[in-house]
PDB file of N, CA and C in Angstrom:
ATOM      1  N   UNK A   1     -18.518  13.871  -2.075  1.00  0.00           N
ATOM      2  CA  UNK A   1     -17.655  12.869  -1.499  1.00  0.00           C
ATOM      3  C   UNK A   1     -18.549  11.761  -0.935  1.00  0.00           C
ATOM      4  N   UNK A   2     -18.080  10.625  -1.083  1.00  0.00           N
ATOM      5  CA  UNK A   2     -18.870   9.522  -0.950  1.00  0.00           C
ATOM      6  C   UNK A   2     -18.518   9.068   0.654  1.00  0.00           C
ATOM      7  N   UNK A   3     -19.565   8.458   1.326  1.00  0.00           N
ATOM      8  CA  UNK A   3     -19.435   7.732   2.933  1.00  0.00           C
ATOM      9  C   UNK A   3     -18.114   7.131   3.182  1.00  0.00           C
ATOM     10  N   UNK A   4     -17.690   5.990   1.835  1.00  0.00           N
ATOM     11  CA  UNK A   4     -16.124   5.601   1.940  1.00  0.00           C
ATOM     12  C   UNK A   4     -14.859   6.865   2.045  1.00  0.00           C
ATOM     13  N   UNK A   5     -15.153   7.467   1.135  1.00  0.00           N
ATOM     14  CA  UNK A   5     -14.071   8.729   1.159  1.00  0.00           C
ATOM     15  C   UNK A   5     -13.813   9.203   2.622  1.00  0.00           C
ATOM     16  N   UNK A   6     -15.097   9.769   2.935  1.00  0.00           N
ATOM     17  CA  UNK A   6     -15.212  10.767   4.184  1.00  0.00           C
ATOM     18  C   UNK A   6     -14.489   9.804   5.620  1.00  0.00           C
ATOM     19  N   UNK A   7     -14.691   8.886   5.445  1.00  0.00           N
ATOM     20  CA  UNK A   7     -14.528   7.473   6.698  1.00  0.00           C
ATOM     21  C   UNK A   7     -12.897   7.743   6.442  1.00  0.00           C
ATOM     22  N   UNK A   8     -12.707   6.838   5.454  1.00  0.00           N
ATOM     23  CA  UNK A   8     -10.972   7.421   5.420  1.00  0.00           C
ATOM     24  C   UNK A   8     -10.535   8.549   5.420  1.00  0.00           C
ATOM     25  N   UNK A   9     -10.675   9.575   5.297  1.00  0.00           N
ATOM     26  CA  UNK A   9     -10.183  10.999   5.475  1.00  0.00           C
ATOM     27  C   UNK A   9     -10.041  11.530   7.164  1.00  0.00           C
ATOM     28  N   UNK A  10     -11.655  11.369   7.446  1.00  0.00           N
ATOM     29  CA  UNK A  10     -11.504  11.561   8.743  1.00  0.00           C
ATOM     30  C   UNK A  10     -10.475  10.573   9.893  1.00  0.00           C
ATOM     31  N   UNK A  11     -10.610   9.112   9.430  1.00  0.00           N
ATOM     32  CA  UNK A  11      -9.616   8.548   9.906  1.00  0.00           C
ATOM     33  C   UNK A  11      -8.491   8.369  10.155  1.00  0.00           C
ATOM     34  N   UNK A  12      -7.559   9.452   8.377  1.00  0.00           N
ATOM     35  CA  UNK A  12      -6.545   9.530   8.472  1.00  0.00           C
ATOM     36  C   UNK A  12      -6.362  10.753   8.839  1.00  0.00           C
ATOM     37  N   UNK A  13      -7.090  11.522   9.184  1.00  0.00           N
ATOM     38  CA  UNK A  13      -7.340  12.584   9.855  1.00  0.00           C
ATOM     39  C   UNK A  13      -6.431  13.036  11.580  1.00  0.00           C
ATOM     40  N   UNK A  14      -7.710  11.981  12.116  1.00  0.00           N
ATOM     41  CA  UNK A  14      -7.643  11.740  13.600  1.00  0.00           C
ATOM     42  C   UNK A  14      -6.341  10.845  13.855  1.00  0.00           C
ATOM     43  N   UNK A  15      -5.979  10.466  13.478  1.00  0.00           N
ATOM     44  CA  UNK A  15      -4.640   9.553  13.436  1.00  0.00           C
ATOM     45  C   UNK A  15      -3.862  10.443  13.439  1.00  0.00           C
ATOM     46  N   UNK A  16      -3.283  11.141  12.073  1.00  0.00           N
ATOM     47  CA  UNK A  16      -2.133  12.114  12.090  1.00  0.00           C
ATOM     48  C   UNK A  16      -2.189  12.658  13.052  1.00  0.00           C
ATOM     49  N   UNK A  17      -3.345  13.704  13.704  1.00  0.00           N
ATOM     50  CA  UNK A  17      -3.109  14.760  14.408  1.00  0.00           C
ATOM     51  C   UNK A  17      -3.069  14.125  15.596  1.00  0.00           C
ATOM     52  N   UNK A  18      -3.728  13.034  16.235  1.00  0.00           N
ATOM     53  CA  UNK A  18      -2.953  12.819  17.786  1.00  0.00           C
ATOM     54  C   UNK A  18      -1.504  12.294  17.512  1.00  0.00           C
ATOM     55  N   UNK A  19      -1.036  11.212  16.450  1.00  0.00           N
ATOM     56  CA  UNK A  19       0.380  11.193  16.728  1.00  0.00           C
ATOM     57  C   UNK A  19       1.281  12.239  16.445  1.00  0.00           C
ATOM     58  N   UNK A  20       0.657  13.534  15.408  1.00  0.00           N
ATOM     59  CA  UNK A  20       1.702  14.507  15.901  1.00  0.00           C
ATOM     60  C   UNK A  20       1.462  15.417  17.568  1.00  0.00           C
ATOM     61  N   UNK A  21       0.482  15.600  18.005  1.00  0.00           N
ATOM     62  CA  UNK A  21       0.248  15.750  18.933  1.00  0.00           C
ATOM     63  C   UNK A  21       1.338  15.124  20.326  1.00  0.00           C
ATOM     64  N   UNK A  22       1.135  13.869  19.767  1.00  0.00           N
ATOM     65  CA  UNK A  22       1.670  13.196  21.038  1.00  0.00           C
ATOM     66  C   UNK A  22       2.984  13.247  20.904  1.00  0.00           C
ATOM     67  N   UNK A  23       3.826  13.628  19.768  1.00  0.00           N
ATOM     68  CA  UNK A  23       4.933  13.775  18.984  1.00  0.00           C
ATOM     69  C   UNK A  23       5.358  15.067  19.577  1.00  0.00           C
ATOM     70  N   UNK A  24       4.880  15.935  19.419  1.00  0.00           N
ATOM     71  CA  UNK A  24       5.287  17.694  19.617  1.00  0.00           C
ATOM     72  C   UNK A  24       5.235  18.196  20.933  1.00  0.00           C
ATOM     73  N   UNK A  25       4.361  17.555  21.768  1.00  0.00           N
ATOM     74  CA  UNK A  25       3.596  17.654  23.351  1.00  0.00           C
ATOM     75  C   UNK A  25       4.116  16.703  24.123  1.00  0.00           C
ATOM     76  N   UNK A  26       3.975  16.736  25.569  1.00  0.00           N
ATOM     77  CA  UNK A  26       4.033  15.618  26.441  1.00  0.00           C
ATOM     78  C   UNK A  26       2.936  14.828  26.149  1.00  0.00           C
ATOM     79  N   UNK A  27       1.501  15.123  25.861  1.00  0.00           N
ATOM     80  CA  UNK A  27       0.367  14.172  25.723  1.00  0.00           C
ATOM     81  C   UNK A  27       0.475  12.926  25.210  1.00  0.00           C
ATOM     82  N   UNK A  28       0.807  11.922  25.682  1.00  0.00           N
ATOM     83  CA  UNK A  28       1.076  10.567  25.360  1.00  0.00           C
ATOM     84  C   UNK A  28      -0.491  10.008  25.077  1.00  0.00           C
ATOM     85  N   UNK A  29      -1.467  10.644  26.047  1.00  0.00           N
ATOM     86  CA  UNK A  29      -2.945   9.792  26.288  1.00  0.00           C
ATOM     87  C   UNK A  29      -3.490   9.854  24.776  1.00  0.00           C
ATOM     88  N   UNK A  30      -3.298  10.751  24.135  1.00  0.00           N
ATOM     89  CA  UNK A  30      -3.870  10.921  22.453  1.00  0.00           C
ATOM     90  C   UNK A  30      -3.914   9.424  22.103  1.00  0.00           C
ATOM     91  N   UNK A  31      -2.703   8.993  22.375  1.00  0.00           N
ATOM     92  CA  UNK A  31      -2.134   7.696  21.833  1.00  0.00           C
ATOM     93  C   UNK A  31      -3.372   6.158  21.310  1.00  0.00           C
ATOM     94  N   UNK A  32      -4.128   6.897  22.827  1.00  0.00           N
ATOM     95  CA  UNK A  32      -5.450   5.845  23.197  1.00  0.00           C
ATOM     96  C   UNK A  32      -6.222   5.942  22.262  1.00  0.00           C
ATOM     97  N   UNK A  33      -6.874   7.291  21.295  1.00  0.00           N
ATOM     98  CA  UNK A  33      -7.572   7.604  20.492  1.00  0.00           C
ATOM     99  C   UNK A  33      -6.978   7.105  19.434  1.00  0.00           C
ATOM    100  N   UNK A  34      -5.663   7.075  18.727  1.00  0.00           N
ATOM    101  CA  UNK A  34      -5.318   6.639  17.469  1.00  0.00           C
ATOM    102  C   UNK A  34      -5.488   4.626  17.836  1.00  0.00           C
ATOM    103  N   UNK A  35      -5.379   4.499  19.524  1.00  0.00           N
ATOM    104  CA  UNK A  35      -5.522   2.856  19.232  1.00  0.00           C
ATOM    105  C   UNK A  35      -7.265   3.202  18.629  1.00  0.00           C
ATOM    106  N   UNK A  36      -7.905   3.697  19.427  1.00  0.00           N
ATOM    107  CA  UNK A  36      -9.268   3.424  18.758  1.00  0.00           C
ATOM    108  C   UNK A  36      -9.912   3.496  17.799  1.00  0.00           C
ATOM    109  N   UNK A  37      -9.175   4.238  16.913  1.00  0.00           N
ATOM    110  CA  UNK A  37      -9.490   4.808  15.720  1.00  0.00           C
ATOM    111  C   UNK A  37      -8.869   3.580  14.624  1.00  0.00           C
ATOM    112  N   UNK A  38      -7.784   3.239  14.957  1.00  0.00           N
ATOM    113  CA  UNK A  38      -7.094   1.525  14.684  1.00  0.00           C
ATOM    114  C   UNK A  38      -8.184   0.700  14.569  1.00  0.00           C
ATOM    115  N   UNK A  39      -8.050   0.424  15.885  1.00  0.00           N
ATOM    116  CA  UNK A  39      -9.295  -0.710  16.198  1.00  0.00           C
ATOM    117  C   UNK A  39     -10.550  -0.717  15.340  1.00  0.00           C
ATOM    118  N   UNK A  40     -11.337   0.435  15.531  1.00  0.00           N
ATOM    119  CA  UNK A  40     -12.355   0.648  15.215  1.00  0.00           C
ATOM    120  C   UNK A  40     -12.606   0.581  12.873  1.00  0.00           C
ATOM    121  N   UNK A  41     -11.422   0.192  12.869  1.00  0.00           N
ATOM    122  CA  UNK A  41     -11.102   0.629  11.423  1.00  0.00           C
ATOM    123  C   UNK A  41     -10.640  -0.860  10.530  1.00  0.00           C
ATOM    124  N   UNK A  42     -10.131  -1.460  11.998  1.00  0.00           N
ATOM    125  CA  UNK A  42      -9.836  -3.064  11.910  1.00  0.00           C
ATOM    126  C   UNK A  42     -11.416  -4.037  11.671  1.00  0.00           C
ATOM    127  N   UNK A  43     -11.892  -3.213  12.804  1.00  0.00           N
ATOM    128  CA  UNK A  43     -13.395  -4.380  12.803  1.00  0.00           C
ATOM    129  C   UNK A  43     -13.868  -4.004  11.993  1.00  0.00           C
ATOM    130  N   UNK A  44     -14.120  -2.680  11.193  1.00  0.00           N
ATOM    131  CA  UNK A  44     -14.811  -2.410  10.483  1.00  0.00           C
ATOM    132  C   UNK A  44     -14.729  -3.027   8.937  1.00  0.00           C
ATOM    133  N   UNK A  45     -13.293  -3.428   8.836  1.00  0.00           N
ATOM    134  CA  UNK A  45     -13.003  -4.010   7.544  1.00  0.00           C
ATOM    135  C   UNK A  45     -13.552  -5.920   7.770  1.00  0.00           C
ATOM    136  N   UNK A  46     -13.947  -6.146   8.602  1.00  0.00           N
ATOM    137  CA  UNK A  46     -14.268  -7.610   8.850  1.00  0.00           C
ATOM    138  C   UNK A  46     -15.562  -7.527   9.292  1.00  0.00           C
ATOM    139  N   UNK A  47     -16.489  -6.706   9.748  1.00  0.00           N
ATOM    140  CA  UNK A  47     -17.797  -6.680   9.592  1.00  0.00           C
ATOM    141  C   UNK A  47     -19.201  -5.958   9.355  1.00  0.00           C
ATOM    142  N   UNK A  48     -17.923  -4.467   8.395  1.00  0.00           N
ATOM    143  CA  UNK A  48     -18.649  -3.917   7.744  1.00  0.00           C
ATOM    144  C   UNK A  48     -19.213  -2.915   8.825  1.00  0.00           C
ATOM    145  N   UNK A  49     -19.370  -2.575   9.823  1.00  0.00           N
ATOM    146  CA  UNK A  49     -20.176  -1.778  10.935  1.00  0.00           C
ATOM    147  C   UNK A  49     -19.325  -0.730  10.852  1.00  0.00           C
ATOM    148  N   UNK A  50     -19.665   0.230  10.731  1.00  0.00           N
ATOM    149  CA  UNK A  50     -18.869   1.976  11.242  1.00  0.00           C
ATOM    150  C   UNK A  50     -19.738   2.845  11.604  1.00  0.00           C
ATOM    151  N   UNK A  51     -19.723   3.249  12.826  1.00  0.00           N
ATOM    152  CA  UNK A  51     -20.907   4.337  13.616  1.00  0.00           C
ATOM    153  C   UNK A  51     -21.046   5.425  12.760  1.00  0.00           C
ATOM    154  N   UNK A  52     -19.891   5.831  12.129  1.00  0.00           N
ATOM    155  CA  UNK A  52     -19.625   6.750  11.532  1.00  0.00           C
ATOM    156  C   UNK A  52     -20.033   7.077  10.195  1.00  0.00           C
ATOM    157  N   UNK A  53     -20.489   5.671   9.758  1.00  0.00           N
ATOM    158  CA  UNK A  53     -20.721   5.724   8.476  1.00  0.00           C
ATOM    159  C   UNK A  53     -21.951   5.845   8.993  1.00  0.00           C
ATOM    160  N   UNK A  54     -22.833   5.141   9.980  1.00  0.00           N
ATOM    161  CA  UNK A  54     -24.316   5.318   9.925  1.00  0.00           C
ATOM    162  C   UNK A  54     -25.000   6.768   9.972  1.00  0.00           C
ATOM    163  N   UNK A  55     -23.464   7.241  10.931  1.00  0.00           N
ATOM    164  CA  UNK A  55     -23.888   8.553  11.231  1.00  0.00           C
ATOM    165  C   UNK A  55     -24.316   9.612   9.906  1.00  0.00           C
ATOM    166  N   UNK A  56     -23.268   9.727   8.999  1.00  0.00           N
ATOM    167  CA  UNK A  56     -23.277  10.181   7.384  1.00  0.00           C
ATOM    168  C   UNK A  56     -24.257   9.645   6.578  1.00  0.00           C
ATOM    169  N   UNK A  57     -24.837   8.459   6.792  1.00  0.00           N
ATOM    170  CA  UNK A  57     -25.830   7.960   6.270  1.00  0.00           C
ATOM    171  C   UNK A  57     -27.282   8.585   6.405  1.00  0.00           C
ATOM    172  N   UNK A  58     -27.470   8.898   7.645  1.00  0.00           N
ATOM    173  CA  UNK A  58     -28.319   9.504   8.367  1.00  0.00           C
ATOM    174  C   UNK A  58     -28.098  11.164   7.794  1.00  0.00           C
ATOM    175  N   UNK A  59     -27.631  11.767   7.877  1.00  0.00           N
ATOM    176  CA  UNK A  59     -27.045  13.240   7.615  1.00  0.00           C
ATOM    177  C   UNK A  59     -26.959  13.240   6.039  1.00  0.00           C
ATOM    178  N   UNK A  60     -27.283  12.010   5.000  1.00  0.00           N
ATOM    179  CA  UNK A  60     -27.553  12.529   3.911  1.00  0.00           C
ATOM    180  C   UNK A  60     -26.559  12.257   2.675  1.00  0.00           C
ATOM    181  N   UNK A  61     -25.553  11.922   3.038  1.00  0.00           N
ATOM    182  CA  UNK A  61     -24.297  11.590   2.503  1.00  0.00           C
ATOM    183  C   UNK A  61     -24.477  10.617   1.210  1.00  0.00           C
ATOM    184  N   UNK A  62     -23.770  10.789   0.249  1.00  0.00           N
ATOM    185  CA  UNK A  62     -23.663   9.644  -0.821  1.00  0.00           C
ATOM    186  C   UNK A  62     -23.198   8.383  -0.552  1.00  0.00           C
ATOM    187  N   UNK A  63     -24.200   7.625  -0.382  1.00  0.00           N
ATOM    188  CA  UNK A  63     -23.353   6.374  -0.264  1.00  0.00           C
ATOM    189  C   UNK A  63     -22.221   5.700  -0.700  1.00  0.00           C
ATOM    190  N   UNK A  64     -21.050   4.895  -0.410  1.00  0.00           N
ATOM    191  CA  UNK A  64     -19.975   4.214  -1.375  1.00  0.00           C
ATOM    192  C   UNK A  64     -20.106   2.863  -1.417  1.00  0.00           C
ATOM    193  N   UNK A  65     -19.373   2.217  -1.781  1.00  0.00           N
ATOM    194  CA  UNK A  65     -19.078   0.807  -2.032  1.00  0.00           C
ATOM    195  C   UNK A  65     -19.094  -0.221  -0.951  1.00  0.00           C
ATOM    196  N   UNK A  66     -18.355   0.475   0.362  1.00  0.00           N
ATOM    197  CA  UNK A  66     -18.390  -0.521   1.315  1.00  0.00           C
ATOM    198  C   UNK A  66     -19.089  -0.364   2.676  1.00  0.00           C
ATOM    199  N   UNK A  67     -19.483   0.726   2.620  1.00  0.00           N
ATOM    200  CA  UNK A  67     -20.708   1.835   3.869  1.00  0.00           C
ATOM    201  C   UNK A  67     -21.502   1.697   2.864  1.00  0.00           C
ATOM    202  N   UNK A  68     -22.327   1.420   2.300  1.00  0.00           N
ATOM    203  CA  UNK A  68     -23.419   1.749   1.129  1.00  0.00           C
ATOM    204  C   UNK A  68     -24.925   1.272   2.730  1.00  0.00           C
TER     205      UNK A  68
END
């Protein structure tokens, strides 16, 4: 699986499970993590930076198309 794959997976990952979380539970605060995970997914499409990708980069990962 390539750095792009893994970025979206995990993203759509962490998303689902706090809004079902916050869905099934009283835990509303999850809420904060899916803004960040938003956010963090917004800038990333306008300047290319994802911690996450550096992180996988580092750890060995196949590079993709837009984390390369």
């Amino acid at each position: 699986m390539s750095i792009d794959r893994f970025v979206l997976a995990f993203a759509g990952t962490v998303v689902l499970a706090t809004v079902l979380i916050a869905l099934f539970t009283a835990q509303t605060w999850v809420l904060w993590i899916t803004a960040f995970v938003g956010a963090n997914m917004l800038q990333a499409a306008f300047t290319g930076f994802c911690p996450l990708a550096l992180i996988l980069k580092a750890m060995g990962v196949k590079p993709g198309v837009a984390f390369g």
